[in-house]
C-alpha atoms as a PDB file:
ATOM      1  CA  UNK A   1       5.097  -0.534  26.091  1.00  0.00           C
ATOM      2  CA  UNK A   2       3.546  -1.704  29.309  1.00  0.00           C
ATOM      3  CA  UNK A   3       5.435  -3.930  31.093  1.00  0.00           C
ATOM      4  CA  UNK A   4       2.306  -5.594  33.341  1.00  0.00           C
ATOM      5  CA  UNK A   5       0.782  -7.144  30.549  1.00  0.00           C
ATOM      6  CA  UNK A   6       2.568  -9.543  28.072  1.00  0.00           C
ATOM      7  CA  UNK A   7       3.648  -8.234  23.997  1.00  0.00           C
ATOM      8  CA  UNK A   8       1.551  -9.950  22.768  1.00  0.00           C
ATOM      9  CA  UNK A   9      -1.346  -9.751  24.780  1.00  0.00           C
ATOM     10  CA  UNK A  10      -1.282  -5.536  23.994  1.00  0.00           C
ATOM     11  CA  UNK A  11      -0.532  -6.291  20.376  1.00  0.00           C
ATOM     12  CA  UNK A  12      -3.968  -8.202  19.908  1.00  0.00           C
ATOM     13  CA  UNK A  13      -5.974  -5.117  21.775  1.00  0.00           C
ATOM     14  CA  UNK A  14      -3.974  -2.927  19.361  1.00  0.00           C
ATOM     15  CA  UNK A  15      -5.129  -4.861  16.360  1.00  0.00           C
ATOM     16  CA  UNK A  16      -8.305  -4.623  17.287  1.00  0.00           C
ATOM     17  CA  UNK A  17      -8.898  -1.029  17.700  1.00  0.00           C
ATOM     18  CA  UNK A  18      -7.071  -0.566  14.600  1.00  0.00           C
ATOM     19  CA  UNK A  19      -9.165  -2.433  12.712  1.00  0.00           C
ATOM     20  CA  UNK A  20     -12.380  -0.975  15.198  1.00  0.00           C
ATOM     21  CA  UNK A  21     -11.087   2.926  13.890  1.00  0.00           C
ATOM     22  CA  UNK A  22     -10.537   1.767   9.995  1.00  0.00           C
ATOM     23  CA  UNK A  23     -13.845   0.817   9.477  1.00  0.00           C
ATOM     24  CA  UNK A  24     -15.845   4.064   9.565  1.00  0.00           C
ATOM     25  CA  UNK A  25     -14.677   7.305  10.839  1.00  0.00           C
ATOM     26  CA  UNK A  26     -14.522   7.798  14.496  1.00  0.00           C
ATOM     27  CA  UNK A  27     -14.748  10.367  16.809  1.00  0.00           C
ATOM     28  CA  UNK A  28     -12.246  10.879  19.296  1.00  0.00           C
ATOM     29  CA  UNK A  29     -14.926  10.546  22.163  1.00  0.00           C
ATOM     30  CA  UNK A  30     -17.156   7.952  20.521  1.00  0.00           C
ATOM     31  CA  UNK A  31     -13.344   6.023  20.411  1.00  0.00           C
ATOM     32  CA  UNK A  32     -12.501   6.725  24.046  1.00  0.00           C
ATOM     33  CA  UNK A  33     -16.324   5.508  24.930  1.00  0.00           C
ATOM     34  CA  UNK A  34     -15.677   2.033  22.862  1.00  0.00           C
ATOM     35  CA  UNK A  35     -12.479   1.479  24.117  1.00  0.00           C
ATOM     36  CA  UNK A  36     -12.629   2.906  27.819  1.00  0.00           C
ATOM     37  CA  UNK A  37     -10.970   0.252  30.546  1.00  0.00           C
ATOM     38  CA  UNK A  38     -11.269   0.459  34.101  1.00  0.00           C
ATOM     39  CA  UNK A  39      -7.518  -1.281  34.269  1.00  0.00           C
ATOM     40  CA  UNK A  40      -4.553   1.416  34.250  1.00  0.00           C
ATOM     41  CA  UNK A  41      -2.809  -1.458  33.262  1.00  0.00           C
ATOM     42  CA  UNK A  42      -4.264  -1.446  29.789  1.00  0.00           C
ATOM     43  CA  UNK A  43      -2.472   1.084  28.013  1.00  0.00           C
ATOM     44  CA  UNK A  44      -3.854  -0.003  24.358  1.00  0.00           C
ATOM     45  CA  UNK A  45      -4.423   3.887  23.197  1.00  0.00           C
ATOM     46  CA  UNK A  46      -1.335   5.215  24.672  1.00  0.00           C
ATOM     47  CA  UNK A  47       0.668   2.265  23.360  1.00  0.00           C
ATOM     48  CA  UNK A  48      -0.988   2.768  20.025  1.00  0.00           C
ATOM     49  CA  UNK A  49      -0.702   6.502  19.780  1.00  0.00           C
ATOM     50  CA  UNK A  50       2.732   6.271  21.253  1.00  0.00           C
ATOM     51  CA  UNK A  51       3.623   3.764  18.059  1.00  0.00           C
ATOM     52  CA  UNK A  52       2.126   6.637  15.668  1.00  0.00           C
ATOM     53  CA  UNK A  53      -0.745   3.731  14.292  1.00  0.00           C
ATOM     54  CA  UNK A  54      -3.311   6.027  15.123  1.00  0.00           C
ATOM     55  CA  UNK A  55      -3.756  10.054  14.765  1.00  0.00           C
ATOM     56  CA  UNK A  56      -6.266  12.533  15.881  1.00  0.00           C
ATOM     57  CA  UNK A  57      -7.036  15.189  13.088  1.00  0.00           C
ATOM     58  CA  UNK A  58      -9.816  18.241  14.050  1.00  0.00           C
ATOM     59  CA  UNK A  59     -11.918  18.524  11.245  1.00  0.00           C
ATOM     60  CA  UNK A  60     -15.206  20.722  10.947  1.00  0.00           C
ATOM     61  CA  UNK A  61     -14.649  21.639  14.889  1.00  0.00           C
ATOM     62  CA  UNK A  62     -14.747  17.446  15.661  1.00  0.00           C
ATOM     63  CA  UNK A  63     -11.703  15.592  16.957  1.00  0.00           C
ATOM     64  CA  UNK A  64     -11.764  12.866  14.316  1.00  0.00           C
ATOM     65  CA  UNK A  65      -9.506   9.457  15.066  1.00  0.00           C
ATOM     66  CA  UNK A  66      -7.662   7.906  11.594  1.00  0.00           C
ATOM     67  CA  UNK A  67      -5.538   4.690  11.231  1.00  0.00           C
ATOM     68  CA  UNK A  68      -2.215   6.033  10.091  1.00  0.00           C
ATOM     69  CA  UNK A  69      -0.579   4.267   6.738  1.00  0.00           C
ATOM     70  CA  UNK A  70       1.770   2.611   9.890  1.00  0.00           C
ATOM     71  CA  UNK A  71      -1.040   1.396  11.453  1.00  0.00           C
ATOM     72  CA  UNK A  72      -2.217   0.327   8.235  1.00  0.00           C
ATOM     73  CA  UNK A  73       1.023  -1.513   7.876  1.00  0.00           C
ATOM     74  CA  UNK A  74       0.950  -3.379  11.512  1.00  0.00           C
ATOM     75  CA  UNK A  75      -2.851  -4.862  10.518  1.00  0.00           C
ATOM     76  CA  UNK A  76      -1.276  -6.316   7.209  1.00  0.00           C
ATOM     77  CA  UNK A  77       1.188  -7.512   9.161  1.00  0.00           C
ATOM     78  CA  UNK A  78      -0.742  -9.189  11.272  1.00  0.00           C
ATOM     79  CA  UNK A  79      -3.518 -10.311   8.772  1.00  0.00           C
ATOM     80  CA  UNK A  80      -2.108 -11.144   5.951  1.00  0.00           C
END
């Protein structure tokens, strides 16, 4: 987790591209385009990836991003 920016501060960005990817399915480049930051401080893919919330599966030659059942898990968590 990145130490810069506060918990909790990371944890909202994370909720929010989990619940960005769970609503349709997402390329891996149309994801990297939404969620691009010009801060290296902002870690929210890494952080997420890192936490195994979200996974990149190649289907039909296209690098498709999915919300894992654990990331599944942390936006119930978070909205009940």
């Amino acid at each position: 987790m990145n130490k810069l920016i506060p918990t909790d501060t990371i944890e909202i960005l994370m909720l929010d591209l989990l619940e960005w990817v769970g609503r349709k399915e997402c390329t891996y480049e149309e994801t990297m385009e939404a969620w691009r930051t010009s801060c290296p401080r902002l870690t929210v893919w890494e952080d997420t990836t890192d936490r195994g919330l979200v996974q990149r599966a190649f289907v039909n030659g296209r690098a498709l991003v999915g919300v894992t059942p654990a990331g599944f898990d942390f936006i119930e968590s978070r909205r009940p």
